[in-house]
Protein backbone atom coordinates (compact mmCIF):
# COMPACT_ATOMS: atom_id res chain seq x y z
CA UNK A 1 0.00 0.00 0.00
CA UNK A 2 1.42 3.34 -1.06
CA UNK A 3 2.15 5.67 1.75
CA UNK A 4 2.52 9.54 1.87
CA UNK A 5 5.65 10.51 0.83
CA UNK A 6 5.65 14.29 0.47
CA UNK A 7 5.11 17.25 2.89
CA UNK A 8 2.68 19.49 1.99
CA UNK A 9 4.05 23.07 2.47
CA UNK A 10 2.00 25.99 4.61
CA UNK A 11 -0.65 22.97 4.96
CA UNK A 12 -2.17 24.76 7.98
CA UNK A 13 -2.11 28.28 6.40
CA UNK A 14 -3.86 26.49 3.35
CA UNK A 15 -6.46 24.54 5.28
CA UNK A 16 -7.61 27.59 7.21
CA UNK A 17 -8.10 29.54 4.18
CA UNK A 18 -9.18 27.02 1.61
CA UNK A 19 -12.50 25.01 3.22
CA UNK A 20 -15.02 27.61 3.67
CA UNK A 21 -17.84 25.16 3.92
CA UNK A 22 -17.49 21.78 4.57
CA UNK A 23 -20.10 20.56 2.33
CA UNK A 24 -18.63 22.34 -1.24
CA UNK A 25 -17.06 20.99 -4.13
CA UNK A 26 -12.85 21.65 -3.77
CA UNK A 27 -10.24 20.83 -6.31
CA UNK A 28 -6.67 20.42 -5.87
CA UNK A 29 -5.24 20.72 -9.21
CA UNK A 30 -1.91 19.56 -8.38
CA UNK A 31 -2.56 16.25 -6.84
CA UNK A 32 1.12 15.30 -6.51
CA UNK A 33 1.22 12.29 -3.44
CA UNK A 34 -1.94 13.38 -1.62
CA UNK A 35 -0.30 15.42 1.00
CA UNK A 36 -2.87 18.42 0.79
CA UNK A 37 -5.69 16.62 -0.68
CA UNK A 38 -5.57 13.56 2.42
CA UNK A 39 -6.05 16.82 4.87
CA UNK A 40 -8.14 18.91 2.77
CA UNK A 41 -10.88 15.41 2.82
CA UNK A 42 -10.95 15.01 6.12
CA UNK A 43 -12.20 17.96 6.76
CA UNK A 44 -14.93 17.71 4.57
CA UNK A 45 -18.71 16.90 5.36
CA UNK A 46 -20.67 14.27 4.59
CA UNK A 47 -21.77 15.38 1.15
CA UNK A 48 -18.62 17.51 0.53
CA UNK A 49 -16.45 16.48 -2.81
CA UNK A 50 -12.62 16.65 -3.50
CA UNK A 51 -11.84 16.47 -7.37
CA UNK A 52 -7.67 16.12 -7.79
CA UNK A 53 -5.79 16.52 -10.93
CA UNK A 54 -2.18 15.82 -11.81
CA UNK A 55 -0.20 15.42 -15.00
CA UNK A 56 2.01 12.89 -13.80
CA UNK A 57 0.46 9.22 -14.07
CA UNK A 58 2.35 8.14 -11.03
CA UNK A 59 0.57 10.40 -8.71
CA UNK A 60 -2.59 9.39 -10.48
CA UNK A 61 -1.54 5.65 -9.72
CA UNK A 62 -0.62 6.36 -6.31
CA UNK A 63 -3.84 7.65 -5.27
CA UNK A 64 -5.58 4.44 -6.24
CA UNK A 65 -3.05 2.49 -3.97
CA UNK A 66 -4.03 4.93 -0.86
CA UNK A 67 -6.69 3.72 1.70
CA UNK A 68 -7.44 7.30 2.35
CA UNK A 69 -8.57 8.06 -1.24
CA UNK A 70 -10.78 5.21 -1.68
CA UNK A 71 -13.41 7.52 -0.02
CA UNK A 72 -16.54 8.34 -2.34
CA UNK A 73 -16.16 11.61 -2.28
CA UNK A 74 -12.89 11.70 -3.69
CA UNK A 75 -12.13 11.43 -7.92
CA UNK A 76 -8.71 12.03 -9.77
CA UNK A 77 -7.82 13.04 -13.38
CA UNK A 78 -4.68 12.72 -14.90
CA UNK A 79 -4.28 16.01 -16.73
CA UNK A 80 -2.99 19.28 -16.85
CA UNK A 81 -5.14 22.09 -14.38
CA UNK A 82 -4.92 23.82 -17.58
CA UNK A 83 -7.66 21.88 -18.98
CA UNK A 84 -9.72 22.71 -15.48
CA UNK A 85 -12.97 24.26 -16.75
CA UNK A 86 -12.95 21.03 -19.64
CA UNK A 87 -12.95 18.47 -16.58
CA UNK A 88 -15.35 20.21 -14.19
CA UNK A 89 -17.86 21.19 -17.20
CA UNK A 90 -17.62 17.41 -17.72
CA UNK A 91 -18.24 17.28 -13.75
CA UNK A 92 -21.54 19.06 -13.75
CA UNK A 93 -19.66 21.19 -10.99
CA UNK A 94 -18.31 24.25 -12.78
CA UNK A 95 -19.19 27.44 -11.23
CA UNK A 96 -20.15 25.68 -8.53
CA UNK A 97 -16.54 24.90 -6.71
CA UNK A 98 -16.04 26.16 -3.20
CA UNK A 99 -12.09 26.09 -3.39
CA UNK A 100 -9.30 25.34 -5.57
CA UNK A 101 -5.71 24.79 -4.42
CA UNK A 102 -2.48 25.14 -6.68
CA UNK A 103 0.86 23.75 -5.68
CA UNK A 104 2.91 24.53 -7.80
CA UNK A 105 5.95 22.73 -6.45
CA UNK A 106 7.39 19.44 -7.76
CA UNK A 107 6.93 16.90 -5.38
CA UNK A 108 9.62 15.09 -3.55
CA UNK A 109 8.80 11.57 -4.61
CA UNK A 110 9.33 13.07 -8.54
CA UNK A 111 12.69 14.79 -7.18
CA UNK A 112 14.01 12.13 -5.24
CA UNK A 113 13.63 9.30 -8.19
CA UNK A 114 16.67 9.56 -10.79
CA UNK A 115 14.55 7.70 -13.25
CA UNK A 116 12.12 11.49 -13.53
CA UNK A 117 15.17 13.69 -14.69
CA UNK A 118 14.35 16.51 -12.39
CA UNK A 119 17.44 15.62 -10.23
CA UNK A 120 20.61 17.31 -10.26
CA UNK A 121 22.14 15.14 -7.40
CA UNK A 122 21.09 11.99 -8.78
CA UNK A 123 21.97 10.47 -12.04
CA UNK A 124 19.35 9.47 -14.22
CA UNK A 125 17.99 10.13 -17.65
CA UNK A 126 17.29 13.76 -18.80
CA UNK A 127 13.71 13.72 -18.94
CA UNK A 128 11.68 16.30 -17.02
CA UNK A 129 8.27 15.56 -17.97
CA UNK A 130 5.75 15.41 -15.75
CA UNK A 131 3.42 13.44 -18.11
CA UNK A 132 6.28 10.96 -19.77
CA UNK A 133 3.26 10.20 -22.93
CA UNK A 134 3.56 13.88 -24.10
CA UNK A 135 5.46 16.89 -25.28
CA UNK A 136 9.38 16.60 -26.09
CA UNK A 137 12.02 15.35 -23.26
CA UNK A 138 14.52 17.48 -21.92
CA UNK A 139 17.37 15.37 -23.62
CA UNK A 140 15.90 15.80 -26.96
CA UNK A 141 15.59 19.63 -26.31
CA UNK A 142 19.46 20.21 -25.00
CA UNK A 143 20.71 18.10 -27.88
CA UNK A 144 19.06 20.21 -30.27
CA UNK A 145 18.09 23.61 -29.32
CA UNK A 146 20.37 26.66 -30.78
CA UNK A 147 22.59 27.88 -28.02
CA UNK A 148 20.79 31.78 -28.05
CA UNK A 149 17.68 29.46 -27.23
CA UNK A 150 19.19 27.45 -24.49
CA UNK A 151 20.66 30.69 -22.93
CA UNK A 152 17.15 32.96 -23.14
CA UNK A 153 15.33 29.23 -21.65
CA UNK A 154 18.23 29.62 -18.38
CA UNK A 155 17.88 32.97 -18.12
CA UNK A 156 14.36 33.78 -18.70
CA UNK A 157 12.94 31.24 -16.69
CA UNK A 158 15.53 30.26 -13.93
CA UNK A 159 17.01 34.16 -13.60
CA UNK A 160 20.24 32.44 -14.01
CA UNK A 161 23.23 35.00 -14.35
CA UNK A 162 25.77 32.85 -15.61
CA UNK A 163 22.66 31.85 -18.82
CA UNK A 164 25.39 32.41 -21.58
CA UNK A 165 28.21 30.37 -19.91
CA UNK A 166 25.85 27.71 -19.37
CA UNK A 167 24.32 27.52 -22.22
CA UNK A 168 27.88 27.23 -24.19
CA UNK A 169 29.42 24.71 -21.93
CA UNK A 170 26.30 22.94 -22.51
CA UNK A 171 26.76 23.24 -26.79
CA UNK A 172 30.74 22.56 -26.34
CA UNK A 173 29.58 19.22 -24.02
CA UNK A 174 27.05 17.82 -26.57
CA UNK A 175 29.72 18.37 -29.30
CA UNK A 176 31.84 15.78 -27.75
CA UNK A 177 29.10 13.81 -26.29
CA UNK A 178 25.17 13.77 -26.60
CA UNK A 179 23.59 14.37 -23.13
CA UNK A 180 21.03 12.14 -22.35
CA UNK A 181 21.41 11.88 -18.38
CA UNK A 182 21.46 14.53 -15.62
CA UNK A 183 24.55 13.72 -14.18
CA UNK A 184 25.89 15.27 -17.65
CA UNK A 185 24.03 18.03 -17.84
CA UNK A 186 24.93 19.17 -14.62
CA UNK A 187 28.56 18.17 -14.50
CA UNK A 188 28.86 20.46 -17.69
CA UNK A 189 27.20 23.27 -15.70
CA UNK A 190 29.82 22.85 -12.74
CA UNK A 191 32.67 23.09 -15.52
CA UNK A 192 31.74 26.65 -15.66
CA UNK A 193 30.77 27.61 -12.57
CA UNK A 194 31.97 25.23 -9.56
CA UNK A 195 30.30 24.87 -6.39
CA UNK A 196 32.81 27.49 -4.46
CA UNK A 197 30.95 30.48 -6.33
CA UNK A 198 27.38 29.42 -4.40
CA UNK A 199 27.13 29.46 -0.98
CA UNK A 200 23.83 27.13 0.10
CA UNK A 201 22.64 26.68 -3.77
CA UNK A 202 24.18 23.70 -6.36
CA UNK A 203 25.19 25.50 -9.34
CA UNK A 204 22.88 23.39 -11.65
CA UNK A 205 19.70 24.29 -9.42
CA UNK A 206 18.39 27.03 -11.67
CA UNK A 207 19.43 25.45 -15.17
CA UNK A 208 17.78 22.30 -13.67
CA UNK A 209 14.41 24.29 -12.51
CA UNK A 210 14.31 26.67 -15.65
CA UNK A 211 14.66 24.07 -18.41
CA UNK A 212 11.82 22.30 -16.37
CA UNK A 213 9.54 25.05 -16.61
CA UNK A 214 10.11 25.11 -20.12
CA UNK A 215 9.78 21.61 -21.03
CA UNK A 216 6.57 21.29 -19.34
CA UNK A 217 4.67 24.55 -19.79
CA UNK A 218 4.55 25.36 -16.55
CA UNK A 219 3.93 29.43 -16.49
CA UNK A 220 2.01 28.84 -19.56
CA UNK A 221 -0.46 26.55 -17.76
CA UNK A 222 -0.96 28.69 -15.07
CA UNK A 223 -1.43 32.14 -17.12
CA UNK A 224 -4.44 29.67 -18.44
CA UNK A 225 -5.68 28.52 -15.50
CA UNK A 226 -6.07 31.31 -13.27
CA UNK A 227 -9.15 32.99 -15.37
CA UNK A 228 -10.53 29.50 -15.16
CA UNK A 229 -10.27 29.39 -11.59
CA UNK A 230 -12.68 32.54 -11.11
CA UNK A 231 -15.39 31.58 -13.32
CA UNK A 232 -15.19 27.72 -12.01
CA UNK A 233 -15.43 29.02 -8.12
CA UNK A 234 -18.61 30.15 -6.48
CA UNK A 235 -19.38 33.78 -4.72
CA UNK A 236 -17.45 33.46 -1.39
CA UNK A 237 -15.52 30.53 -2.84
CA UNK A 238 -11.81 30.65 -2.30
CA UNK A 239 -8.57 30.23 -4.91
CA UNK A 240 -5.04 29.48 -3.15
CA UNK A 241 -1.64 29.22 -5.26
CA UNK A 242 1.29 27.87 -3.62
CA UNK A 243 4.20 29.66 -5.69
CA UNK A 244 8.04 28.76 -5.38
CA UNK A 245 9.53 30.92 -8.26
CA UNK A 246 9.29 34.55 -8.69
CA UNK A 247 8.14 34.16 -12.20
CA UNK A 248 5.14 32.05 -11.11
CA UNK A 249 4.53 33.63 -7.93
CA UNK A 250 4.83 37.50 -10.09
CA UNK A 251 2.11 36.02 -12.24
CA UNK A 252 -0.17 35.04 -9.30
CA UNK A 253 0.09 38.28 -7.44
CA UNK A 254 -0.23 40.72 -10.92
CA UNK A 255 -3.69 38.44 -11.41
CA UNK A 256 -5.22 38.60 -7.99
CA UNK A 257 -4.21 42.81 -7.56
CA UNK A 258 -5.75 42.73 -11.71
CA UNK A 259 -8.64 41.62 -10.84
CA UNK A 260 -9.72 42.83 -7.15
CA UNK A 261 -9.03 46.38 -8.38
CA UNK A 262 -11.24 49.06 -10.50
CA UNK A 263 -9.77 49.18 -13.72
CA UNK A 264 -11.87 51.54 -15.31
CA UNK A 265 -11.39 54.80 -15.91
CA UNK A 266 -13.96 56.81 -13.06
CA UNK A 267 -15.23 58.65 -15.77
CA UNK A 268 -16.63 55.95 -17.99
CA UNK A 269 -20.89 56.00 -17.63
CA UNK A 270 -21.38 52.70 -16.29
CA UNK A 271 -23.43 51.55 -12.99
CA UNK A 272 -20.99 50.77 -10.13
CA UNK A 273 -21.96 47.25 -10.12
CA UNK A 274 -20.59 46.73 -13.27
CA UNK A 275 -17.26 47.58 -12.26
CA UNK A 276 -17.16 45.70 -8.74
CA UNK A 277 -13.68 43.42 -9.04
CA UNK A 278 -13.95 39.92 -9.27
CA UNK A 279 -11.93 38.80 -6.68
CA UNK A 280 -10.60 39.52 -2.84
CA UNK A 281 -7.35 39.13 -1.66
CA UNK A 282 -7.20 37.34 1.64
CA UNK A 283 -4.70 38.89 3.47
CA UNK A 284 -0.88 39.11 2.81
CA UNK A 285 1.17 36.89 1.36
CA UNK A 286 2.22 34.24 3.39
CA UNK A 287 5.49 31.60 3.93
CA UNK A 288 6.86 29.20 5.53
CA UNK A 289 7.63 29.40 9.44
CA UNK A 290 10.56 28.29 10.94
CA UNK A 291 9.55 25.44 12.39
CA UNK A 292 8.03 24.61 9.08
CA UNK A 293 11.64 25.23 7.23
CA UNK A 294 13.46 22.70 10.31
CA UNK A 295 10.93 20.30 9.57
CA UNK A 296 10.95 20.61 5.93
CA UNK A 297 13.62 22.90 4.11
CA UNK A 298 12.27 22.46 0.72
CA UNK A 299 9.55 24.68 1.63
CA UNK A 300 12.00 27.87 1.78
CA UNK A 301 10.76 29.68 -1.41
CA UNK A 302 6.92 28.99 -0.97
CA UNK A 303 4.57 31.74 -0.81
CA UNK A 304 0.85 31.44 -0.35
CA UNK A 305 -1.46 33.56 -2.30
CA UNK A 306 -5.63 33.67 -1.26
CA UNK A 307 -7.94 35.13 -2.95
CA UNK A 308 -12.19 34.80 -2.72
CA UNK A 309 -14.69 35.50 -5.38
CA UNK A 310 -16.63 37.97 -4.60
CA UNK A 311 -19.64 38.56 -7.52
């Protein structure tokens, strides 16, 4: 029997803002090994529902192996959140959800396994998907990209200095030998910038993160989801994003402040009701404690982001 596996970050902080009535319809859109969803279903009612999604198969496979989410009011998808108002159309439940939860980490059980390619400390193949059945590997994509392409991907998306070393050590490596494991990939990254030069950080950590981002979509996905999110909730119901890059967590907070502001100009001859924001921010944002980070350092970059619908 599968067991939990993975810590689920600010899982208080989410729990008290997420389940405003015990008895609504909740979604956790990144399912990952259960560690929010197990909590978030036991404190549902009787006739309250938990709908999970994840890309990655595993996950989907490991919730059928869990006692705890053989419970009838439980259902998973395998499947991007991007494709959220598809799946809860299909549900009968759109516009109708009292809370949806986004955790946007990767989960430990995907970094911890060599054979997933999001490891730099662990060989294994250079893969990187979360759903292995579609989209392009990240071997295939470092063994052919232009290097300009491979530098603006480092850069862009990890905020990686050191994007044009990188991304030529890389092209000089593959020259010599195609990459097809991490070990490579981040042994050429070390070539050009050793260990010494970072104090608490590996040097292939944001290589390794950005060229995950891009190989899966990942800020793409979430610029589509979050409209989704408001029209799927219901009045009072509650969105919460669990960020752990600036680039997703910039893209979170621009949304929420987009649309729980008047962004019309004062002039304009339309009824103030028309021009009420969508949403409400729910206080500030909020991260880790230290106890949380002794427990569990991997939660150091996580910010929380709430947010209710409010018409």
């Amino acid at each position: 029997m599968t067991k939990l596996v993975h810590a689920p970050v600010l899982l208080k902080e989410v729990l008290e803002n997420l389940i405003v009535n015990p008895n609504g319809i909740y979604v956790d859109g990144t399912f990952g090994r259960g560690g929010h969803a197990s909590e978030i279903l036991q404190r549902l009612g009787p006739r309250g529902r938990l709908l999970a999604l994840d890309k990655d198969w595993q996950a989907v496979q490991a919730a059928t192996e869990m006692s705890v989410f053989s419970d009838k009011r439980f259902s998973i998808k395998q499947g991007s959140f991007a494709m959220l108002q598809k799946y809860l159309v299909e549900d009968g439940s759109f516009g109708k959800v009292s809370g949806i939860l986004l955790d946007l980490g990767v989960s430990s059980p995907q970094l911890d396994d060599p054979q997933r390619g999001f490891s730099f400390s662990q060989d294994g193949p250079l893969d990187m998907r979360m759903d292995h059945s579609h989209g392009m590997d990240a071997a295939t994509w470092i063994n052919s990209a232009e290097q300009n392409e491979i530098q603006r991907v480092i850069k862009e998306y990890g905020e990686e200095r050191d994007a044009f070393r990188i991304a030529r050590a890389i092209v000089q490596e593959r020259e010599k030998n195609e990459i097809l494991s991490t070990g490579q990939l981040a042994a050429a990254i070390i070539k050009v910038r050793p260990k010494r030069h970072y104090e608490n950080k590996h040097p292939a950590t944001r290589s390794f993160q950005a060229i995950r981002i891009f190989i899966n979509h990942e800020l793409e996905d979430l610029q589509e989801v979050l409209p989704q999110c408001v029209e799927a909730l219901t009045v009072g119901g509650r969105l919460s994003v669990i960020s752990f890059h600036s680039l997703e967590d910039r893209i979170v907070k621009r949304f929420i402040a987009k649309n729980s502001s008047y962004d019309l100009p004062i002039d304009l001859p339309i009824a103030q009701t028309l021009t009420l924001p969508r949403l409400g921010r729910i206080g500030r944002a909020v991260k880790a404690s230290q106890r949380e980070l002794t427990n569990n350092p991997r939660a150091r970059s996580a910010i929380l982001r709430v947010a209710e619908k409010l018409e």
